[in-house]
C-alpha atoms as a PDB file:
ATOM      1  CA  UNK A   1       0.000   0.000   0.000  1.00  0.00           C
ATOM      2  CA  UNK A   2       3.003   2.399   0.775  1.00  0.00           C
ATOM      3  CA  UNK A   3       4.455   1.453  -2.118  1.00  0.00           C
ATOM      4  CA  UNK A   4       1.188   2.524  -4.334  1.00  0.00           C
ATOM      5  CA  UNK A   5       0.903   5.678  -2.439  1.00  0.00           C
ATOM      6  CA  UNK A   6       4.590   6.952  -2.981  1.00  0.00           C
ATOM      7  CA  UNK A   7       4.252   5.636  -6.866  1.00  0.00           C
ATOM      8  CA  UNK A   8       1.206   7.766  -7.359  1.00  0.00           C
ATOM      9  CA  UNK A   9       3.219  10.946  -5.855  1.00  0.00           C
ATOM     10  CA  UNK A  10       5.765   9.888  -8.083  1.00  0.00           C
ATOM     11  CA  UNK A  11       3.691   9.920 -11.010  1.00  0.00           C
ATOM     12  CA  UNK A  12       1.585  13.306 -10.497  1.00  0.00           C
ATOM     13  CA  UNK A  13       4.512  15.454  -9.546  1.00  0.00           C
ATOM     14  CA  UNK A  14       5.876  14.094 -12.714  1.00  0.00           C
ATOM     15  CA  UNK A  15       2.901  15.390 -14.544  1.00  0.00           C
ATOM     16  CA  UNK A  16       3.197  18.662 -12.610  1.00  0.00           C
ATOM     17  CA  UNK A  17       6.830  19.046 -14.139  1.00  0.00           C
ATOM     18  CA  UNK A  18       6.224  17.835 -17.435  1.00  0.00           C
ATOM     19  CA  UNK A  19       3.399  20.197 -17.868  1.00  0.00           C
ATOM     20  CA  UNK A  20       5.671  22.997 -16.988  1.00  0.00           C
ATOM     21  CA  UNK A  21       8.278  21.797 -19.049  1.00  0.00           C
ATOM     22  CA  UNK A  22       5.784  22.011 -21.569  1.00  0.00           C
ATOM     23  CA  UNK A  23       4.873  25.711 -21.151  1.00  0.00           C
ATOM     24  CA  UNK A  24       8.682  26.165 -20.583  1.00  0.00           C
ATOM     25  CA  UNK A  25       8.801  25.501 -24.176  1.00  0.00           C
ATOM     26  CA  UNK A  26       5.663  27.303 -24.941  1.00  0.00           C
ATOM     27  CA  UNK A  27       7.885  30.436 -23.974  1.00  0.00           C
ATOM     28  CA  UNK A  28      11.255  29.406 -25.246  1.00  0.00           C
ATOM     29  CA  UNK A  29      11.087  27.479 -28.063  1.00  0.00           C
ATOM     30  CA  UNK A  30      14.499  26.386 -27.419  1.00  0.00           C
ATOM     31  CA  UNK A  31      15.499  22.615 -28.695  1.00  0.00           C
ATOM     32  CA  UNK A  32      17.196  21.818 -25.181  1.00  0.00           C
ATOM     33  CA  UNK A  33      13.726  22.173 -23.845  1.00  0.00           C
ATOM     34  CA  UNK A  34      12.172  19.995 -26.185  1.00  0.00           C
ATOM     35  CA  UNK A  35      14.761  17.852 -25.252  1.00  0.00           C
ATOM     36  CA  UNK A  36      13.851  17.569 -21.291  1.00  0.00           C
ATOM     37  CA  UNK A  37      10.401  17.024 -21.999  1.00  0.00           C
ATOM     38  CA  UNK A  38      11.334  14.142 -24.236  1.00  0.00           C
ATOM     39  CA  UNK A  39      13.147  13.024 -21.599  1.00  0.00           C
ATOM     40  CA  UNK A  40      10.800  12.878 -18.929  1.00  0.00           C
ATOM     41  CA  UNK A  41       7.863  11.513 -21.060  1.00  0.00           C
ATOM     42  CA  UNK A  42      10.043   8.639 -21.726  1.00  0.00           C
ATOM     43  CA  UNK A  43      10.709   8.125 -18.117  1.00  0.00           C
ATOM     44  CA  UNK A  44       6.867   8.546 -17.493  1.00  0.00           C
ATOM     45  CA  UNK A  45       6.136   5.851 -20.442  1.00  0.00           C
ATOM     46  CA  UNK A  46       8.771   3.315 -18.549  1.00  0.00           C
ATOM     47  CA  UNK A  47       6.836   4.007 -15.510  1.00  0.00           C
ATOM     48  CA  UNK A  48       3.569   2.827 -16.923  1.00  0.00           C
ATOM     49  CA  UNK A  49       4.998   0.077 -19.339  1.00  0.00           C
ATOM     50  CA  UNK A  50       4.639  -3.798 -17.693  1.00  0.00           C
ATOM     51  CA  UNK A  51       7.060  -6.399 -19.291  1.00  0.00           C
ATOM     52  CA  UNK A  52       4.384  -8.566 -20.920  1.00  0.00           C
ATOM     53  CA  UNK A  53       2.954  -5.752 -22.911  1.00  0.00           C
ATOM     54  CA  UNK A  54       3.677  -3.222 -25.465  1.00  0.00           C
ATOM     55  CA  UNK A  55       5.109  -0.110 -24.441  1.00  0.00           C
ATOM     56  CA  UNK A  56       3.453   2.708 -22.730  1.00  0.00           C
ATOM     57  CA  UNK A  57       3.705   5.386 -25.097  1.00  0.00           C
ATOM     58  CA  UNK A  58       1.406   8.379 -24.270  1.00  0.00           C
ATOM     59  CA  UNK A  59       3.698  10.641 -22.658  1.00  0.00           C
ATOM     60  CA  UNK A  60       5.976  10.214 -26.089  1.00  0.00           C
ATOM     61  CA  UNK A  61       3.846  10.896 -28.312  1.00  0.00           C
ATOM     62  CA  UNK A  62       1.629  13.431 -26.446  1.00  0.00           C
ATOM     63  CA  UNK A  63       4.875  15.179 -26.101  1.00  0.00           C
ATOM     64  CA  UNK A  64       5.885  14.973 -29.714  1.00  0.00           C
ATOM     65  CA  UNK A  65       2.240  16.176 -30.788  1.00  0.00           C
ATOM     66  CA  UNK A  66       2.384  19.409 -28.297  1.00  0.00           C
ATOM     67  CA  UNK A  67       6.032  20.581 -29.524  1.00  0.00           C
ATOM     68  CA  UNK A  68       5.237  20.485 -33.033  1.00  0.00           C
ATOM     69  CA  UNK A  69       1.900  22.246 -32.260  1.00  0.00           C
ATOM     70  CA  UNK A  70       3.973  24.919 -30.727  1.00  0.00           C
ATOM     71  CA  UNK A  71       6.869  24.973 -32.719  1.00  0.00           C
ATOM     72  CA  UNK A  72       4.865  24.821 -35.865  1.00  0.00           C
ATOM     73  CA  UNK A  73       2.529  27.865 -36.341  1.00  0.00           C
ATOM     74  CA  UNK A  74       1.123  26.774 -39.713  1.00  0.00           C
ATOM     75  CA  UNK A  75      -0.024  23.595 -38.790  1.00  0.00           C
ATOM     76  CA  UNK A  76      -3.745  22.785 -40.110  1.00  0.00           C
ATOM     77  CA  UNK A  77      -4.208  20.836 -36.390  1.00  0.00           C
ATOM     78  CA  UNK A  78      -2.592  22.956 -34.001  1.00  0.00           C
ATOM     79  CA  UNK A  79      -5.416  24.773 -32.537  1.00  0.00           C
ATOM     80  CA  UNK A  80      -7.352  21.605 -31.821  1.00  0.00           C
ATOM     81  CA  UNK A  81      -4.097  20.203 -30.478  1.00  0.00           C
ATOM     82  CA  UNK A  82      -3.084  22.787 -28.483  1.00  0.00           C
ATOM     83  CA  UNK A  83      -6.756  23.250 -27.169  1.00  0.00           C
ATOM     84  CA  UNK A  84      -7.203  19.419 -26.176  1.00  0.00           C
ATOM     85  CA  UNK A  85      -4.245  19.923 -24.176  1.00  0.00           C
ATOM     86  CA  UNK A  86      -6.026  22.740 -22.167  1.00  0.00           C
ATOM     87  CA  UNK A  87      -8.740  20.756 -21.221  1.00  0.00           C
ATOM     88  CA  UNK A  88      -6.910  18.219 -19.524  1.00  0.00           C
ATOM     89  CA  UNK A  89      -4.959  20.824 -17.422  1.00  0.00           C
ATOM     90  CA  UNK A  90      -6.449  21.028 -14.254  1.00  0.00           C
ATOM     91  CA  UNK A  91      -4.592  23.786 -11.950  1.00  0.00           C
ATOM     92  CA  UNK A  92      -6.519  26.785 -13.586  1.00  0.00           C
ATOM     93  CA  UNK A  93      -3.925  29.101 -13.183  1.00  0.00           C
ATOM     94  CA  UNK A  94      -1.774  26.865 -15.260  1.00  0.00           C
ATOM     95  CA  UNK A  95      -4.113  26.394 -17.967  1.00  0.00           C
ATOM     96  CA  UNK A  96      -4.191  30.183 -18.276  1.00  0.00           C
ATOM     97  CA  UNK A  97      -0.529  30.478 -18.577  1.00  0.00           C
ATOM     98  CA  UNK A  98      -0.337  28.046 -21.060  1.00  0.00           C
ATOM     99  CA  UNK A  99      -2.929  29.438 -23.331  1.00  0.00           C
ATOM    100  CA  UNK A 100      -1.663  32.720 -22.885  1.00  0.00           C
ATOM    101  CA  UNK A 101       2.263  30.897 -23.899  1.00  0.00           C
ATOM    102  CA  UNK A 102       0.919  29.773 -27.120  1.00  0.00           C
ATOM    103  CA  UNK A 103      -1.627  32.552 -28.200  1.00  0.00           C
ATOM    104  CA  UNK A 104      -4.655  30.516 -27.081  1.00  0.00           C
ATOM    105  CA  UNK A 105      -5.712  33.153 -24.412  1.00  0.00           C
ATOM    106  CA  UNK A 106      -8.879  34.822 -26.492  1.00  0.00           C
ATOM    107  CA  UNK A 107     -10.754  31.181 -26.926  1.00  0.00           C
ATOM    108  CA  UNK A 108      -9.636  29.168 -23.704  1.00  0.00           C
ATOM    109  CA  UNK A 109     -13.587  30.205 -22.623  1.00  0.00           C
ATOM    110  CA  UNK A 110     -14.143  27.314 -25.379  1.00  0.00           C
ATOM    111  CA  UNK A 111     -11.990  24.981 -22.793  1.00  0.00           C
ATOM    112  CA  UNK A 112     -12.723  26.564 -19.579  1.00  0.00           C
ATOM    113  CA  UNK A 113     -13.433  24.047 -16.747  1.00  0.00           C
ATOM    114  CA  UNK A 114     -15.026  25.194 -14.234  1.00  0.00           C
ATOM    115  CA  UNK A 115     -13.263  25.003 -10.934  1.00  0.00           C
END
């Protein structure tokens, strides 16, 4: 039971600090923080992988999706991207931020959650 308690710490603080990695390169655009977030949503995906299964992969590919919808301004998909990732922020203030980051500020109403 301890063991499940300190993994789920684990696990959301992770989330906490790959989500402000994230906005970290909202702000920055800078390849060494593309590069961290990689990182950590590959040590997120080993987390959740089991050894008789396929890999976990979400935090990859999330990841991958996100920086190209930041880094990429002319992409047909970012907005929908970018806004799906709102909505599953849920520390307001960060959600805010973030929108703000990548020029998402005037339609987060759209992905508000109330709080």
């Amino acid at each position: 039971m301890h063991d499940e308690v300190a993994q789920d710490q684990w696990l959301a603080k992770s989330v906490q600090n790959w989500l402000l990695a994230v906005l970290r390169f909202a702000v920055t655009r800078d390849v060494a923080d593309k590069q961290t977030i990689l990182a950590m949503a590959r040590d997120m995906d080993r987390f959740g992988s089991w050894p008789d299964q396929s890999p976990f992969t979400f935090f990859i590919r999330t990841s991958m999706e996100l920086c190209n919808a930041i880094a990429i301004s002319e992409d047909p998909g970012r907005t929908a991207i970018l806004k799906r990732h709102l909505k599953m922020i849920e520390d307001r203030h960060l959600r805010h931020v973030m929108a703000a980051a990548v020029g998402l500020d005037n339609s987060l109403r759209a992905c508000a959650q109330p709080r």
